[in-house]
Protein backbone atom coordinates (compact mmCIF):
# COMPACT_ATOMS: atom_id res chain seq x y z
CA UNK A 1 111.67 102.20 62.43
CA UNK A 2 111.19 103.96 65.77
CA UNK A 3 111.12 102.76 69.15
CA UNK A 4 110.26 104.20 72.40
CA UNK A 5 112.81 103.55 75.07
CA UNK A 6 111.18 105.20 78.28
CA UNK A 7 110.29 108.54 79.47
CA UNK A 8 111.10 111.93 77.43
CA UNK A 9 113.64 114.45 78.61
CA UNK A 10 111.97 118.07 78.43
CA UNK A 11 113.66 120.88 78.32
CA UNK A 12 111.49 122.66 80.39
CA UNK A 13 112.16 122.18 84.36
CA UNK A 14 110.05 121.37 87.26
CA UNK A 15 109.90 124.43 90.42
CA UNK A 16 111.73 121.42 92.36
CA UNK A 17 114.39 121.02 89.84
CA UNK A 18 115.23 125.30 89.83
CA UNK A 19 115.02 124.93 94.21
CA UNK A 20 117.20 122.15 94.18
CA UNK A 21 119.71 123.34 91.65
CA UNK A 22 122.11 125.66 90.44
CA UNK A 23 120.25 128.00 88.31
CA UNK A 24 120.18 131.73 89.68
CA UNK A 25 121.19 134.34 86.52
CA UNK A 26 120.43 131.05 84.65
CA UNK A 27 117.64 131.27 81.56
CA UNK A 28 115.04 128.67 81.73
CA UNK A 29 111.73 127.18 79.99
CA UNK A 30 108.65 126.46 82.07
CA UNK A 31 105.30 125.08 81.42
CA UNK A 32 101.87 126.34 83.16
CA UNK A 33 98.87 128.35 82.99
CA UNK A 34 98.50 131.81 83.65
CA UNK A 35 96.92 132.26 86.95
CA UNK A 36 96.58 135.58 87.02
CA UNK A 37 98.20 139.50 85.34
CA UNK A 38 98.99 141.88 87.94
CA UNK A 39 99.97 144.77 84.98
CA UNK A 40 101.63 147.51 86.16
CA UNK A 41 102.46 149.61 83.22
CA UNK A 42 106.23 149.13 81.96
CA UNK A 43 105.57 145.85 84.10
CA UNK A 44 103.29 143.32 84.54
CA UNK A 45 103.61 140.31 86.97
CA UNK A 46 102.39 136.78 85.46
CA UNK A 47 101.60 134.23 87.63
CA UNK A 48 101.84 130.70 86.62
CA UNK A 49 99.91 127.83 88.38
CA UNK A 50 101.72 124.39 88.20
CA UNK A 51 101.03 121.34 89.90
CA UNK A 52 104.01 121.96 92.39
CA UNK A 53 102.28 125.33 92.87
CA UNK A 54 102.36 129.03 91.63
CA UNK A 55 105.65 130.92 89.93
CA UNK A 56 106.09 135.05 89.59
CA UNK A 57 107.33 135.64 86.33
CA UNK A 58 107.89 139.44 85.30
CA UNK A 59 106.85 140.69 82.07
CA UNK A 60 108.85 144.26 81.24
CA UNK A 61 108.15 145.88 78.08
CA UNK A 62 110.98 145.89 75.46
CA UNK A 63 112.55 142.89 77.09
CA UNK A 64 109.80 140.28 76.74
CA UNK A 65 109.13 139.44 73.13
CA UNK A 66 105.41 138.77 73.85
CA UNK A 67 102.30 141.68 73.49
CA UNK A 68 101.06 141.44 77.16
CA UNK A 69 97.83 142.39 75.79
CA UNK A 70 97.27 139.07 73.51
CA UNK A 71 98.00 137.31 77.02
CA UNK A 72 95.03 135.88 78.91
CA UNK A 73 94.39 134.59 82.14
CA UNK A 74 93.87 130.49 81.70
CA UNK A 75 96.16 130.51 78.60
CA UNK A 76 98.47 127.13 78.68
CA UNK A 77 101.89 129.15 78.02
CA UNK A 78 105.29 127.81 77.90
CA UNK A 79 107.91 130.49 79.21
CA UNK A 80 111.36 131.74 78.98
CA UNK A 81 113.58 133.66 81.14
CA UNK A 82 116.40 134.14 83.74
CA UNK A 83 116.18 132.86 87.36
CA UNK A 84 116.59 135.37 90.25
CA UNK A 85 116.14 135.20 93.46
CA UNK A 86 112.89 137.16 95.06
CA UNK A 87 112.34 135.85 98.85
CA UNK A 88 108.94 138.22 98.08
CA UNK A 89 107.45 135.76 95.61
CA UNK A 90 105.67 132.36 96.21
CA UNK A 91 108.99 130.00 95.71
CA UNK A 92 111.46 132.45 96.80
CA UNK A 93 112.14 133.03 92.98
CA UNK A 94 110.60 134.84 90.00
CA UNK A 95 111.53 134.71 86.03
CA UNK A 96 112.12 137.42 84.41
CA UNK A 97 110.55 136.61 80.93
CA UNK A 98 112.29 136.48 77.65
CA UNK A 99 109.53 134.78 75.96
CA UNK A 100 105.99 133.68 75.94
CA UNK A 101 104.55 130.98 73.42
CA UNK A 102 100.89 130.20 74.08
CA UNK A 103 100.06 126.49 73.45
CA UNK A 104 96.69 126.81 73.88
CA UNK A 105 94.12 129.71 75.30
CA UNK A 106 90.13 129.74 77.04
CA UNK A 107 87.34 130.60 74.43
CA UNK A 108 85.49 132.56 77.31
CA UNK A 109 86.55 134.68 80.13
CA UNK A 110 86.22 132.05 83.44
CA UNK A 111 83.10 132.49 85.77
CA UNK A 112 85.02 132.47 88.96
CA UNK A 113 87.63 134.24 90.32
CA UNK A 114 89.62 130.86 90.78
CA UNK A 115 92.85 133.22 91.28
CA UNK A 116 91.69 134.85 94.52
CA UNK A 117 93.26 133.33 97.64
CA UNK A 118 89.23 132.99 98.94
CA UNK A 119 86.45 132.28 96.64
CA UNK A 120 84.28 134.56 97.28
CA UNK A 121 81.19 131.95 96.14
CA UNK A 122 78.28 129.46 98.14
CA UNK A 123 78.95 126.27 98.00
CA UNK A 124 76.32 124.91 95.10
CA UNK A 125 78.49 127.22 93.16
CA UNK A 126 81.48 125.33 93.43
CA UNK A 127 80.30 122.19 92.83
CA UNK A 128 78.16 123.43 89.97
CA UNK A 129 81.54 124.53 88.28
CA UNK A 130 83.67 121.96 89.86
CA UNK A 131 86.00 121.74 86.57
CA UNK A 132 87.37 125.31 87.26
CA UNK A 133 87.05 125.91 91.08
CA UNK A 134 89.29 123.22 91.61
CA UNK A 135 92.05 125.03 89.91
CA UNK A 136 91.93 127.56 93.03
CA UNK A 137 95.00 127.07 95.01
CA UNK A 138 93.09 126.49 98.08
CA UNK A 139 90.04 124.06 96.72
CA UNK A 140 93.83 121.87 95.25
CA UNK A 141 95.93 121.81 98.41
CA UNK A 142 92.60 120.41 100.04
CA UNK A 143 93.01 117.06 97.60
CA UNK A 144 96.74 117.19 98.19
CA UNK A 145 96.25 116.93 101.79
CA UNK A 146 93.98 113.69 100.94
CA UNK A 147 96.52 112.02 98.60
CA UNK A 148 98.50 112.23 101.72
CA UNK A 149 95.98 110.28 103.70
CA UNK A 150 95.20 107.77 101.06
CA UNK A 151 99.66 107.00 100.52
CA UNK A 152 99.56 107.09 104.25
CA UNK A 153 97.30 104.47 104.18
CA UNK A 154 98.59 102.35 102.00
CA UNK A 155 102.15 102.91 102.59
CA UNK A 156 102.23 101.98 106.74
CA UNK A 157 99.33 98.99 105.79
CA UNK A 158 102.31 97.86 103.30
CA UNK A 159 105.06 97.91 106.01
CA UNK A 160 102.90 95.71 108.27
CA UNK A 161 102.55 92.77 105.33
CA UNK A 162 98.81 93.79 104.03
CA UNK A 163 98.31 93.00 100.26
CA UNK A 164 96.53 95.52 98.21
CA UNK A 165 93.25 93.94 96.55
CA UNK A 166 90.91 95.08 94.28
CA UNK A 167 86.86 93.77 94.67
CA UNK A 168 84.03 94.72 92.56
CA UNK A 169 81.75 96.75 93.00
CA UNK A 170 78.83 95.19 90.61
CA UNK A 171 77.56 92.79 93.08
CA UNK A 172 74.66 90.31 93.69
CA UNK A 173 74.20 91.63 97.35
CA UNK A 174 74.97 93.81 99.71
CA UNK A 175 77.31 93.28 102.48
CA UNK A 176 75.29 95.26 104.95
CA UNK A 177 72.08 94.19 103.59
CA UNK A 178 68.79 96.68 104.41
CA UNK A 179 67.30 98.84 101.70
CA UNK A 180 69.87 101.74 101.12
CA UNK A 181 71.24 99.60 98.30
CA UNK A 182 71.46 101.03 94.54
CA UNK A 183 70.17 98.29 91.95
CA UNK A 184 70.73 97.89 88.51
CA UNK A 185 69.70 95.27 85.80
CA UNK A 186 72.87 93.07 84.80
CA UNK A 187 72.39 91.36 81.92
CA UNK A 188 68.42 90.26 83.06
CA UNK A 189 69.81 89.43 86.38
CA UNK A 190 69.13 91.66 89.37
CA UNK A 191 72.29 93.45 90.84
CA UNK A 192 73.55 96.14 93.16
CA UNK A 193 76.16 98.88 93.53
CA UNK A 194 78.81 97.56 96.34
CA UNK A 195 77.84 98.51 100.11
CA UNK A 196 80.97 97.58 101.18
CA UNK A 197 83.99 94.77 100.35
CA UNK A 198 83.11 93.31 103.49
CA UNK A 199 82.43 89.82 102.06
CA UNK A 200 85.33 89.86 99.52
CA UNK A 201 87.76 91.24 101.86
CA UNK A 202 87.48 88.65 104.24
CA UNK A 203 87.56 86.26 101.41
CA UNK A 204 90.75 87.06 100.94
CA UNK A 205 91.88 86.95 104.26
CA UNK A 206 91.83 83.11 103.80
CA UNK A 207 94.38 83.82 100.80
CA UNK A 208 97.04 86.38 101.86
CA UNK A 209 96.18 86.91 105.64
CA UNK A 210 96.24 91.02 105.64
CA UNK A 211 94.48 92.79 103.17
CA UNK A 212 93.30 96.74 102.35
CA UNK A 213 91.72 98.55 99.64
CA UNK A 214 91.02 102.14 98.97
CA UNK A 215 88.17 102.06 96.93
CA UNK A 216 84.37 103.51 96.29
CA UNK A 217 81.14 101.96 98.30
CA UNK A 218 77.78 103.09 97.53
CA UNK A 219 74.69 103.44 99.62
CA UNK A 220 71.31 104.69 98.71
CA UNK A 221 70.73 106.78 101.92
CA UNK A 222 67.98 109.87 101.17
CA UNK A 223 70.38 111.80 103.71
CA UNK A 224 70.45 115.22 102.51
CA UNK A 225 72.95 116.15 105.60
CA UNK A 226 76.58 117.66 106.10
CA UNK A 227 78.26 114.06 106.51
CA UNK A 228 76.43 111.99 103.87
CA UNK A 229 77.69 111.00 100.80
CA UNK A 230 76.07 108.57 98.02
CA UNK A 231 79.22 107.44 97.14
CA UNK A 232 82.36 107.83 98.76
CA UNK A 233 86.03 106.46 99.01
CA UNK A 234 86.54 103.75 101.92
CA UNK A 235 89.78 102.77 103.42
CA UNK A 236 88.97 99.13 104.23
CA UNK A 237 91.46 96.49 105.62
CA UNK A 238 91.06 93.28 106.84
CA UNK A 239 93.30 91.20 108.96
CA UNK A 240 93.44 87.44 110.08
CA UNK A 241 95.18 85.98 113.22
CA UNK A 242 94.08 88.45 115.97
CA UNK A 243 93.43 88.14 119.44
CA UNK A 244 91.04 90.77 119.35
CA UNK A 245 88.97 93.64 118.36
CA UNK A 246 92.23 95.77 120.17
CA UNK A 247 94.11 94.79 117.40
CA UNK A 248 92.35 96.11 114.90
CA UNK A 249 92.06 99.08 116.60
CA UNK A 250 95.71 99.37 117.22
CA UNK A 251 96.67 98.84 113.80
CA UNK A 252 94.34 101.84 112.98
CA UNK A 253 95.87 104.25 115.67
CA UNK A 254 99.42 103.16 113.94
CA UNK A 255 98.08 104.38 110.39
CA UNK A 256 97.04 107.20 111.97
CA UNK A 257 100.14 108.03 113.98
CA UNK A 258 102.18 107.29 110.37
CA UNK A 259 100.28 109.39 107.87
CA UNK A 260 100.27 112.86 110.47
CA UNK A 261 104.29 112.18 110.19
CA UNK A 262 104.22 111.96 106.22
CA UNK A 263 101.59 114.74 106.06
CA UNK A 264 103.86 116.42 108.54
CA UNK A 265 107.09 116.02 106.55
CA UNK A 266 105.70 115.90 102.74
CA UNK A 267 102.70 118.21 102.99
CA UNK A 268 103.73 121.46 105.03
CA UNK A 269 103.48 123.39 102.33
CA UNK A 270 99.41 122.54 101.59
CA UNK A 271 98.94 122.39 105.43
CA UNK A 272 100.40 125.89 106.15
CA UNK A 273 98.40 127.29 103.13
CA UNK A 274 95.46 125.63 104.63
CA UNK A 275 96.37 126.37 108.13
CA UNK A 276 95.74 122.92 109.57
CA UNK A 277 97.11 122.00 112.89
CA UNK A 278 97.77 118.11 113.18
CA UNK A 279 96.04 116.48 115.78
CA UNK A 280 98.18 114.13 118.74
CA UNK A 281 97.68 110.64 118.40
CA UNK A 282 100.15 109.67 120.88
CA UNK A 283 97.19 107.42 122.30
CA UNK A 284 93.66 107.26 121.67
CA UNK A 285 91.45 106.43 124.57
CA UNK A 286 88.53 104.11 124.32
CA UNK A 287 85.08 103.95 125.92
CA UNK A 288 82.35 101.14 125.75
CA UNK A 289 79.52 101.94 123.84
CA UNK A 290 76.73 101.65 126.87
CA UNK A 291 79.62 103.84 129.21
CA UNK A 292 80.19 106.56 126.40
CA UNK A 293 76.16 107.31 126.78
CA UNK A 294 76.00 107.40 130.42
CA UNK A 295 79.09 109.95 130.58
CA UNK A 296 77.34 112.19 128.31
CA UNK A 297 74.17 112.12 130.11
CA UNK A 298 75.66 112.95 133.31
CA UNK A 299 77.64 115.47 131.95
CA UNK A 300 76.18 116.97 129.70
CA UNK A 301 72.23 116.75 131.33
CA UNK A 302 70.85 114.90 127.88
CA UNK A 303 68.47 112.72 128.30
CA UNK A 304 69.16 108.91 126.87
CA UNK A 305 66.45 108.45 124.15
CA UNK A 306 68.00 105.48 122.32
CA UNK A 307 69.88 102.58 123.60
CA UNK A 308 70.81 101.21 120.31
CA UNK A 309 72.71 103.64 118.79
CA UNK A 310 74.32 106.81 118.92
CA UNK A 311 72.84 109.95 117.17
CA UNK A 312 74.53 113.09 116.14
CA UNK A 313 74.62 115.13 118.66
CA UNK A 314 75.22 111.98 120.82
CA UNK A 315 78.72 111.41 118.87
CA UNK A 316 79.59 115.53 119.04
CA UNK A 317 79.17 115.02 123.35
CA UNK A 318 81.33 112.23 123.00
CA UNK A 319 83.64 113.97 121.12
CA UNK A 320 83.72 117.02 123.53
CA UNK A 321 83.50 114.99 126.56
CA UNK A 322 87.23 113.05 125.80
CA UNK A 323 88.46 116.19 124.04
CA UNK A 324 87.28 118.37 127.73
CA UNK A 325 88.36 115.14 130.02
CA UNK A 326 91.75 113.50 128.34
CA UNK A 327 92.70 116.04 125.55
CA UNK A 328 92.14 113.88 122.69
CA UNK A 329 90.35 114.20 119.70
CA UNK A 330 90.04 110.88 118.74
CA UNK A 331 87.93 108.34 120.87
CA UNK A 332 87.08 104.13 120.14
CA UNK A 333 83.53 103.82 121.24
CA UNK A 334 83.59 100.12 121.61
CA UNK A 335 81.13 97.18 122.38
CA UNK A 336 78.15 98.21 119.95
CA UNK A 337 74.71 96.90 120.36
CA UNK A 338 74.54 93.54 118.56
CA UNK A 339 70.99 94.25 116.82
CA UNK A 340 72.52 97.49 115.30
CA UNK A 341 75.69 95.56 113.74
CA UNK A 342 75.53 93.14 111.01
CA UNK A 343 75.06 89.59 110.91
CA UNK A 344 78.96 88.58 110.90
CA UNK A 345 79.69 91.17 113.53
CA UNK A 346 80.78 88.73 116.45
CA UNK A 347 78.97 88.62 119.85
CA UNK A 348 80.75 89.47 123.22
CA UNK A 349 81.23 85.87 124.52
CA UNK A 350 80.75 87.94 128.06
CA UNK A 351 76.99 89.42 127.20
CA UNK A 352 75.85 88.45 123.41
CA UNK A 353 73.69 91.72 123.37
CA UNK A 354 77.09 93.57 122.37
CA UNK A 355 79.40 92.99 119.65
CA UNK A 356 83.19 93.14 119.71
CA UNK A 357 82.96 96.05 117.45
CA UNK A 358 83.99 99.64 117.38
CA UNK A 359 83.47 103.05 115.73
CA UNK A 360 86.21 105.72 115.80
CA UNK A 361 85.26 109.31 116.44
CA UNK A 362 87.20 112.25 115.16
CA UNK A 363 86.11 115.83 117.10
CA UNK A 364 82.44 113.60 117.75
CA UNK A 365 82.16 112.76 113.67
CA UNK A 366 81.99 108.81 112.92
CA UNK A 367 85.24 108.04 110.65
CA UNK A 368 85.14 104.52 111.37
CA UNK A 369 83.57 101.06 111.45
CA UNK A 370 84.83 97.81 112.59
CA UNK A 371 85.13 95.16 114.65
CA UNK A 372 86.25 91.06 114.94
CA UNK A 373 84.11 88.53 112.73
CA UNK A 374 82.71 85.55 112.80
CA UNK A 375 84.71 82.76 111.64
CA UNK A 376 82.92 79.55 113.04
CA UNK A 377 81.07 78.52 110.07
CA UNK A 378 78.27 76.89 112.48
CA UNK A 379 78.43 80.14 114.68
CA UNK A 380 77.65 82.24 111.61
CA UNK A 381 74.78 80.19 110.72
CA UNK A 382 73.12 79.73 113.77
CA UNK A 383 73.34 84.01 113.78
CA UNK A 384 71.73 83.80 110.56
CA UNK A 385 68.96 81.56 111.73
CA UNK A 386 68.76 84.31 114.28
CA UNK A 387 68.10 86.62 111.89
CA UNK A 388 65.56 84.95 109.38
CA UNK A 389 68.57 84.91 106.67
CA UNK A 390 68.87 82.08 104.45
CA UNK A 391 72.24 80.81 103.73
CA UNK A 392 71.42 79.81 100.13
CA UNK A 393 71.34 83.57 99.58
CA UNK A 394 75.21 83.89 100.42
CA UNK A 395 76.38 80.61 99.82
CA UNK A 396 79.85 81.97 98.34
CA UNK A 397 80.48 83.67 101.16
CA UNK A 398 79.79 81.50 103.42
CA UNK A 399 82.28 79.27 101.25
CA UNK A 400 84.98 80.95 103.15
CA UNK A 401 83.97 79.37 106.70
CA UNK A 402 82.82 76.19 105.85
CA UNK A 403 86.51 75.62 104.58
CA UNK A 404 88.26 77.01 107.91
CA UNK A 405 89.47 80.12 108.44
CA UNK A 406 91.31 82.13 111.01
CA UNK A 407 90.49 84.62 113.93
CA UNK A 408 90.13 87.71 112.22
CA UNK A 409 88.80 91.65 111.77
CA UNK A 410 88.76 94.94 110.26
CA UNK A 411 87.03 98.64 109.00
CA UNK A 412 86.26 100.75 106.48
CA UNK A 413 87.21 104.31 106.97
CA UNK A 414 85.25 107.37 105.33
CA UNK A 415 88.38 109.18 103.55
CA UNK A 416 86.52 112.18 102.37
CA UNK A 417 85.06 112.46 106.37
CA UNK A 418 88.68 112.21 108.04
CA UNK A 419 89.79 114.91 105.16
CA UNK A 420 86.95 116.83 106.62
CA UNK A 421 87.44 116.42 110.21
CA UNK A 422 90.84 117.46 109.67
CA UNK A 423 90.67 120.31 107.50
CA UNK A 424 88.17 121.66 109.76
CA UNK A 425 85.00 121.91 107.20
CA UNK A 426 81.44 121.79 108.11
CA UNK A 427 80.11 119.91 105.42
CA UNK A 428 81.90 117.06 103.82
CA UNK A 429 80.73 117.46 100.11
CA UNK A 430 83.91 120.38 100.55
CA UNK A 431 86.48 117.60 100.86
CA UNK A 432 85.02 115.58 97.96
CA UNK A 433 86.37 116.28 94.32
CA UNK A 434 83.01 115.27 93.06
CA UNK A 435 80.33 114.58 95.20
CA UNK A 436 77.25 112.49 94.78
CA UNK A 437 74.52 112.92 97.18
CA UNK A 438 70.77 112.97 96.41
CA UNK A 439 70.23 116.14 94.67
CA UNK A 440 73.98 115.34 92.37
CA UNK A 441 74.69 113.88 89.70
CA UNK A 442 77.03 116.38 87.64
CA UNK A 443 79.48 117.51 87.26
């Protein structure tokens, strides 16, 4: 009888394991695949793409007991050879080979250049073949740079006592309501693809008090634009006990202010490659939402066409006016119409045609909704009534207030638009591993 007793010692090392240890003049085994063959003649550089990154090996003929010319670019190999330094090469190291054994090798030569520092390709190419141009250096440090956002997230929401929940996403109705909803038959019974966690989210705010989730929302928006997204990954949280709105936007400057430091101090290396300056967050001003359109008008000589809400190039003035006026690329744009916000959106006791509600622009892009809730249950039903909503359709949600619960608030935060915003891209489908949008469904 045999029995597994944890994880496998390899004898191959990780690029961390030869940087942090004692093996210069040393022979060693690595896995990877062959990024690219720089052959020279008597010899050849190989260049092996890992996960930590890429590792010069040389190849010289009569030492390496491998025919270079059997050797092909996208091979899974597992090497041998001796450690020396090389401040030249991409970990300050190179292996000079002993041996190559090829585990596995491509059927067809690859239709991109994935081992070019630029991809020389549109767009629609990429995505098209999504499987391979992600294996470009570049198109990978990209999603590196947004694990970074999403343990950001979760780590500094952890330190300040949220619980992470999971929600589904097969639901009976939306959160936001409206048309852009995806249905879908369930079992004879009509259902849609999740909005948002919105009502489960606060739910749980009656059980554990603070609560996030990184998770995918879907919305059935014909948008065919730079910023929209079918489906996308939302950073949600939800938080009970507040005095305010202001703390929900405080708690979101502190996750911000945490996950520059760890992308600062864990993800140089992507962010160099990348060359992505952080942004300051020492502070993030705010503006009401009625204030941010007069500035911009006066400023900026643009006529205000509507009062409701903010359009595109509205949000980009914004964005340049604080960036021109207070240095800051970040800006709350508070107080939002109340007929443009949902139904549990709570009114400004002071003027109930606003809500105590907030979007957060990053360089004049909307990464953020949110805002303090309704938790009166007769408060949320006479705004219902308001509405022409019947409670029947919500019942279990409305569950949640008719049994008490606290002061509270939240947002959702579009993690493939901040990834955007702060790699500097122009459309966001390039910060998206595999986007969905109206004209995608594959890969």
């Amino acid at each position: 009888m045999e029995f597994l007793t944890g994880v496998k010692e390899k004898e191959t090392l990780e690029i961390r394991e030869i940087l942090e240890g004692d093996y210069e003049g040393k022979e060693v085994k690595l896995y990877g695949a062959v990024h690219n063959i720089r052959d020279m003649g008597d010899v050849a550089f190989v260049i092996l793409r890992r996960r930590e990154g890429l590792v010069q090996c040389v190849y010289e003929k009569g030492k390496t007991h491998f025919a270079l010319k059997e050797l092909k670019e996208e091979s899974a190999v597992e090497v041998s050879g001796m450690v020396a330094k090389e401040e030249r090469a991409p970990q300050g190291f190179e292996l000079r080979l002993s041996e190559i054994r090829v585990l596995s090798e491509p059927a067809e030569v690859l239709p991109l250049a994935i081992n070019k520092w630029k991809m020389n390709t549109s767009l629609e190419t990429k995505l098209a073949l999504r499987p391979i141009s992600l294996r470009n250096v570049r198109e990978r440090a990209k999603f590196k740079i947004q694990e970074g956002i999403v343990r950001g997230f979760r780590e500094f929401l952890f330190s300040q006592g949220f619980t992470e929940i999971r929600t589904p996403k097969i639901v009976s109705r939306g959160a936001e309501g409206g048309a852009n909803v995806f249905k879908l038959n369930y079992f004879n019974k009509r259902a849609e693809l999740g909005q948002s966690p919105q009502f489960y989210k606060q739910t749980m705010v009656g059980v554990y008090d603070r609560v996030f989730e990184a998770a995918p929302v879907f919305r059935a928006e014909k948008h065919n634009t730079t910023r929209h997204l079918n489906e996308y990954i939302s950073l949600d949280f939800e938080m009970g006990y507040i005095d305010g709105f202001e703390d929900v936007m405080a708690m979101e400057t502190g996750f911000l202010q945490y996950t520059m430091g760890l992308l600062k101090r864990e993800y140089l290396k992507e962010l160099e490659l990348l060359g992505v300056t952080l942004p300051e967050i020492d502070r993030i001003p705010q503006v009401r939402f009625d204030k941010a359109k007069e500035l911009v008008s006066e400023k900026y000589n643009r006529k205000i066409r509507n009062p409701f809400d903010l359009e595109p190039e509205e949000e980009m003035l914004i964005g340049r006016y604080f960036k021109e006026e207070y240095d800051s690329d970040f800006v709350f744009v508070t107080h939002y119409p109340s007929k443009k916000r949902p139904f549990y959106a709570m009114d400004d006791p002071e003027d109930n045609r606003f809500t105590l509600s907030f979007d957060l622009l990053y360089k004049g892009l909307e990464i953020t909704t949110g805002g303090q809730r309704i938790h009166n249950y007769e408060a949320i039903l006479e705004k219902m009534a308001g509405r022409g909503m019947d409670p029947e359709d919500i019942r279990d949600y409305l569950m949640i207030f008719k049994y008490g619960m606290p002061p509270h608030g939240g947002l959702g935060i579009g993690l493939e638009r901040l990834t955007m915003r702060l790699l500097d891209e122009q459309n966001v489908r390039e910060t998206t591993m595999f986007p969905r949008d109206v004209t995608r469904l594959e890969p």
